[in-house]
N, C-alpha and C. Protein backbone atom coordinates (compact mmCIF):
# COMPACT_ATOMS: atom_id res chain seq x y z
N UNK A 1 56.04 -69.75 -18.30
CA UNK A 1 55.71 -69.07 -19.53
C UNK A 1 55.93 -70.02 -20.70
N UNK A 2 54.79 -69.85 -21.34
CA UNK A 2 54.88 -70.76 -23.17
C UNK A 2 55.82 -70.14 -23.81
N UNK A 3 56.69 -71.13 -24.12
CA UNK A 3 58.20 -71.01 -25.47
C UNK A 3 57.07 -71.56 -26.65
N UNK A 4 58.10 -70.96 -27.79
CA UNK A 4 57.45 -71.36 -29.34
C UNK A 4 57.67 -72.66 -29.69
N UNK A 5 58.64 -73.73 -28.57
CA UNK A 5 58.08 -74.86 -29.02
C UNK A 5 57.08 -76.27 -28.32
N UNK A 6 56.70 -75.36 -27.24
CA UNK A 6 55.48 -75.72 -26.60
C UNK A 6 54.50 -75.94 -27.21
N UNK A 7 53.79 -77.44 -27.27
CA UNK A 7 52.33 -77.56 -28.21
C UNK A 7 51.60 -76.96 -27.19
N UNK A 8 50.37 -76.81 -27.73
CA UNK A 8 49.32 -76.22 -26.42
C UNK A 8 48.51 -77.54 -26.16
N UNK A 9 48.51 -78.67 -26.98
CA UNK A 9 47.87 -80.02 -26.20
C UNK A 9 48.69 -80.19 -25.16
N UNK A 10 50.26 -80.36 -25.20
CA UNK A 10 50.82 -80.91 -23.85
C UNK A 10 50.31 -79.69 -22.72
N UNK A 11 50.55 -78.45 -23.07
CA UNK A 11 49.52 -77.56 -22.11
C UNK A 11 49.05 -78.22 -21.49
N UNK A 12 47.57 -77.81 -22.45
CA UNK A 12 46.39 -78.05 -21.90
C UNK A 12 45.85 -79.52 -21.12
N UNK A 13 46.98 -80.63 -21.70
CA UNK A 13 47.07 -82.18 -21.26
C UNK A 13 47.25 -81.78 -19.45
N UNK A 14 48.34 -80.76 -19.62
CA UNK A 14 48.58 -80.71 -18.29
C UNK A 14 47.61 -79.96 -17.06
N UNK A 15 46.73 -79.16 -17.53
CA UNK A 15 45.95 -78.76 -16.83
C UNK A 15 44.54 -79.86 -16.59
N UNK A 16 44.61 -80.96 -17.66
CA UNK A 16 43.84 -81.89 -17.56
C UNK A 16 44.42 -83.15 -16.29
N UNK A 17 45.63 -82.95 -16.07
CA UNK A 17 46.31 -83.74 -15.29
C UNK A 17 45.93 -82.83 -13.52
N UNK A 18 46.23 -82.30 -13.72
CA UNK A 18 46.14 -81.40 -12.30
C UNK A 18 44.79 -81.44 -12.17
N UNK A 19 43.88 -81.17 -12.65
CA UNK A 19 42.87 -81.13 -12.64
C UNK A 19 41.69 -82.91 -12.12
N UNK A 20 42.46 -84.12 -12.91
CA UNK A 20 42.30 -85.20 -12.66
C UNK A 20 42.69 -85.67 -11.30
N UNK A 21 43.92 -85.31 -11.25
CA UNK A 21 44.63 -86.14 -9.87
C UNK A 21 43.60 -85.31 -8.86
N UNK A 22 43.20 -84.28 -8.87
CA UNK A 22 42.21 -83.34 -7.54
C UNK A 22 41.32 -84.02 -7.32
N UNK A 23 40.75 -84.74 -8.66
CA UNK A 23 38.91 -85.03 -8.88
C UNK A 23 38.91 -86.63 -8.61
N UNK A 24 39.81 -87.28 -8.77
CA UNK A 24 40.60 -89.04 -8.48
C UNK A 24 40.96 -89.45 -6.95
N UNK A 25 41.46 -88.25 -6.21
CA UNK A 25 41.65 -87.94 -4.76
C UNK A 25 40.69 -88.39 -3.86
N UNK A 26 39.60 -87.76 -4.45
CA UNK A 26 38.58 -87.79 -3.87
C UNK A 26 37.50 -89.10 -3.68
N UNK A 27 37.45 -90.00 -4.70
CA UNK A 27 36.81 -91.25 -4.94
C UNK A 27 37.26 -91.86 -3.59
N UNK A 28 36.44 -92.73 -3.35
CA UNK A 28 36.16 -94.03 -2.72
C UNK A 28 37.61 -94.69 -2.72
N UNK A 29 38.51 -95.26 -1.25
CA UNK A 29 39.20 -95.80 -1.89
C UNK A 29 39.49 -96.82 -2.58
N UNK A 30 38.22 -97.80 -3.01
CA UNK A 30 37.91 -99.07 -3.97
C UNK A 30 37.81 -98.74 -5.40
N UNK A 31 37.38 -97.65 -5.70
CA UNK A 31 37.43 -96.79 -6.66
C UNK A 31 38.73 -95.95 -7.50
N UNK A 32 39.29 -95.26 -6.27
CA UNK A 32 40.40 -94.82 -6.17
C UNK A 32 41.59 -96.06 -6.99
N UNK A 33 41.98 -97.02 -6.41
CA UNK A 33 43.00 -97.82 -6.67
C UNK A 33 42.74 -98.22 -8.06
N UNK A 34 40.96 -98.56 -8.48
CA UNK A 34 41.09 -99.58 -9.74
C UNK A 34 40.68 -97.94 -10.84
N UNK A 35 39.44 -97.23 -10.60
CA UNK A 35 39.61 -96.11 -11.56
C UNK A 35 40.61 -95.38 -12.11
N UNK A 36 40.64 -94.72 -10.51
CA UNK A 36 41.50 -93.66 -10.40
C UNK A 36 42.78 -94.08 -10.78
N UNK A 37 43.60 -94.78 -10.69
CA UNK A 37 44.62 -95.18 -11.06
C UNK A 37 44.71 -95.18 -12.65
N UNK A 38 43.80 -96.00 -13.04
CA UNK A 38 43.92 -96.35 -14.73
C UNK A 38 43.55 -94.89 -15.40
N UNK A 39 42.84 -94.49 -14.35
CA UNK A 39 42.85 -92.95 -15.43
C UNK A 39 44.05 -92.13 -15.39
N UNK A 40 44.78 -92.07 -14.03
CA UNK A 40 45.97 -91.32 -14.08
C UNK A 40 47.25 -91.82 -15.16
N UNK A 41 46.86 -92.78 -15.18
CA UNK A 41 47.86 -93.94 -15.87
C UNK A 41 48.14 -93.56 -17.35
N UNK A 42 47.00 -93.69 -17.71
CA UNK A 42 46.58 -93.29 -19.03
C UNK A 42 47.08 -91.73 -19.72
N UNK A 43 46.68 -91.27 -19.29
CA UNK A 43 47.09 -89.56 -18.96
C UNK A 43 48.53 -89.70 -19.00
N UNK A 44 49.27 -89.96 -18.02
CA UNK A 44 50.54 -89.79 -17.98
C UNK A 44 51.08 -90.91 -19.51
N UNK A 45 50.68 -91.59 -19.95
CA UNK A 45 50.84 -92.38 -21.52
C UNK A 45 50.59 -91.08 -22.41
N UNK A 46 49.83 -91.02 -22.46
CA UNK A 46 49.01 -89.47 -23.43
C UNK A 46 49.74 -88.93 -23.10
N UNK A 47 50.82 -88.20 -21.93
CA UNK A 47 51.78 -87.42 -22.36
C UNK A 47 52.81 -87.64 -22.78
N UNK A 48 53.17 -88.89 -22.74
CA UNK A 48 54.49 -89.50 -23.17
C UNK A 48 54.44 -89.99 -24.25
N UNK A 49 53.35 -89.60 -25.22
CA UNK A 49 53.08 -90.11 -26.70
C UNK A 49 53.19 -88.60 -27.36
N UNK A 50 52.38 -87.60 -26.62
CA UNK A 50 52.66 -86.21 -27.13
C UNK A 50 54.07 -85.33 -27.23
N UNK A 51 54.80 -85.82 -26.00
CA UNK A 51 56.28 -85.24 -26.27
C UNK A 51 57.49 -85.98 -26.72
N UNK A 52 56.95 -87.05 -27.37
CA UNK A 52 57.68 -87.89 -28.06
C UNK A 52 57.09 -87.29 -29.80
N UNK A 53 55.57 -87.14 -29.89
CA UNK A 53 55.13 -86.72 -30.77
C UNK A 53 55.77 -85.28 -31.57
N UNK A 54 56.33 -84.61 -30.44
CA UNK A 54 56.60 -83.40 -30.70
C UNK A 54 58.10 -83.12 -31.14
N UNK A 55 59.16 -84.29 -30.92
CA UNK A 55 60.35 -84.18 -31.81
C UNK A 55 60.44 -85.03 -32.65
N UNK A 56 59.26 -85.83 -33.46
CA UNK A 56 59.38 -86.49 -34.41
C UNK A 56 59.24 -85.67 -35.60
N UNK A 57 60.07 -85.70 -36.89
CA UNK A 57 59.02 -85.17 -38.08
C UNK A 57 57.94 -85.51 -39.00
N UNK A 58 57.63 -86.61 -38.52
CA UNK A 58 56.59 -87.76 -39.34
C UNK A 58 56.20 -87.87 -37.81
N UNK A 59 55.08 -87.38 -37.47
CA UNK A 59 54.33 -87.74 -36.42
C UNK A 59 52.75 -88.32 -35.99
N UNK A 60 52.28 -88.48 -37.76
CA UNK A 60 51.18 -88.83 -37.34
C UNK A 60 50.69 -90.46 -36.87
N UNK A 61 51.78 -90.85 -36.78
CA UNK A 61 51.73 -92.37 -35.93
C UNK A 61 51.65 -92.00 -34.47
N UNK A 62 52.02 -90.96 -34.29
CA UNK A 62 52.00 -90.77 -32.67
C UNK A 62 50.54 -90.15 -32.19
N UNK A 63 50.45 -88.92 -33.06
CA UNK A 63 49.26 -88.47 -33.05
C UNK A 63 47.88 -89.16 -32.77
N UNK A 64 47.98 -90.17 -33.75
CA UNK A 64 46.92 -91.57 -33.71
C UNK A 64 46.87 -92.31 -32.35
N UNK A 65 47.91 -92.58 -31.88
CA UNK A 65 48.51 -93.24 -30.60
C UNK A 65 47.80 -92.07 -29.56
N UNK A 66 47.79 -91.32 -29.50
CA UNK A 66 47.08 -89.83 -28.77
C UNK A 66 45.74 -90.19 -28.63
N UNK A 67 45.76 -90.28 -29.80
CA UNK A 67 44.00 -90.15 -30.06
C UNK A 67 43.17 -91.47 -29.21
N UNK A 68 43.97 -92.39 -29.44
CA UNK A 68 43.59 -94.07 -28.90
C UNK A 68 43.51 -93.34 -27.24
N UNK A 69 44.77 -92.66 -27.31
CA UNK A 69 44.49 -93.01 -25.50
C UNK A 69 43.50 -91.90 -24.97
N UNK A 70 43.51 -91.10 -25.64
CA UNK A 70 42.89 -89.90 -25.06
C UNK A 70 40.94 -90.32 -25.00
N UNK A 71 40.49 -91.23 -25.89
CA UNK A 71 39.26 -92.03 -25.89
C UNK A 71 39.37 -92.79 -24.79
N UNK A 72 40.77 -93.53 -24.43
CA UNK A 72 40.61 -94.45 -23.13
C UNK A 72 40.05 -93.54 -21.85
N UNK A 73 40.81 -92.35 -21.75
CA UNK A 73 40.47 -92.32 -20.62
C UNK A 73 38.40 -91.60 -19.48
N UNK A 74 38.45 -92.71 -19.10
CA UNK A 74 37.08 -92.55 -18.81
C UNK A 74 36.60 -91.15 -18.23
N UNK A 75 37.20 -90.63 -17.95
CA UNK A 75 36.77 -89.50 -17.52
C UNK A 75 36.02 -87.95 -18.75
N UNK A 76 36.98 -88.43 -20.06
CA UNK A 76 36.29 -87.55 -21.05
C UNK A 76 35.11 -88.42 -21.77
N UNK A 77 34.76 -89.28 -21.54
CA UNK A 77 33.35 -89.82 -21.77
C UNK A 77 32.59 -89.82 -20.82
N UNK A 78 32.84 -88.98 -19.91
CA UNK A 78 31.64 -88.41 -18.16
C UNK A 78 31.74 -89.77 -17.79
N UNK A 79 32.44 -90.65 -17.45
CA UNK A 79 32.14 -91.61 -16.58
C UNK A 79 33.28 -91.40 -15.52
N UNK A 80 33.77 -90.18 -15.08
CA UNK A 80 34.75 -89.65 -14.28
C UNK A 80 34.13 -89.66 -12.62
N UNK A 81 32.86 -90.14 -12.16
CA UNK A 81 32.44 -89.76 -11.50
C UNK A 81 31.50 -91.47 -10.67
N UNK A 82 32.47 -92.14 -10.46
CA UNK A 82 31.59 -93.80 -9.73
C UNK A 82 30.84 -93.38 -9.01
N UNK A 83 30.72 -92.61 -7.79
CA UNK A 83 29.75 -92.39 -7.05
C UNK A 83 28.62 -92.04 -7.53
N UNK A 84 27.87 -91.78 -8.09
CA UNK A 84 26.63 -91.51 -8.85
C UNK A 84 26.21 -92.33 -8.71
């Protein structure tokens, strides 16, 4: 259950995580090691920028830092998918 000081990005980050590691599983394992990896990688950074983000009071240095990684990871620019 969500407490009031739960962001709903780390949420929702996390249903993006569960959701990744299922869809990363599945690749090729040549794919697997060099994609799949850097995308999980990434992700788990993006959360460790958001709950660091979340007991700072000046946070929009972190926020920014979010934003950088959350563009890295290839999968929200549809290139989540090598086999194609």
């Amino acid at each position: 259950m969500a407490t009031q000081r739960e962001i709903p990005a780390i949420l929702k980050l996390y249903e993006l995580m569960v959701w990744t590691l299922n869809h990363t599983a599945r690749f090729p394992r040549h794919h697997h090691y060099s994609l799949g990896n850097r995308i999980e990688a990434t992700l788990l950074d993006l959360l460790d920028v958001l709950i660091e983000a979340r007991y700072q009071r000046e946070n929009t240095a972190s926020l920014d830092r979010a934003n950088v990684l959350l563009e890295r990871v290839p999968g929200v620019a549809g290139l989540d998918d090598p086999c194609r």
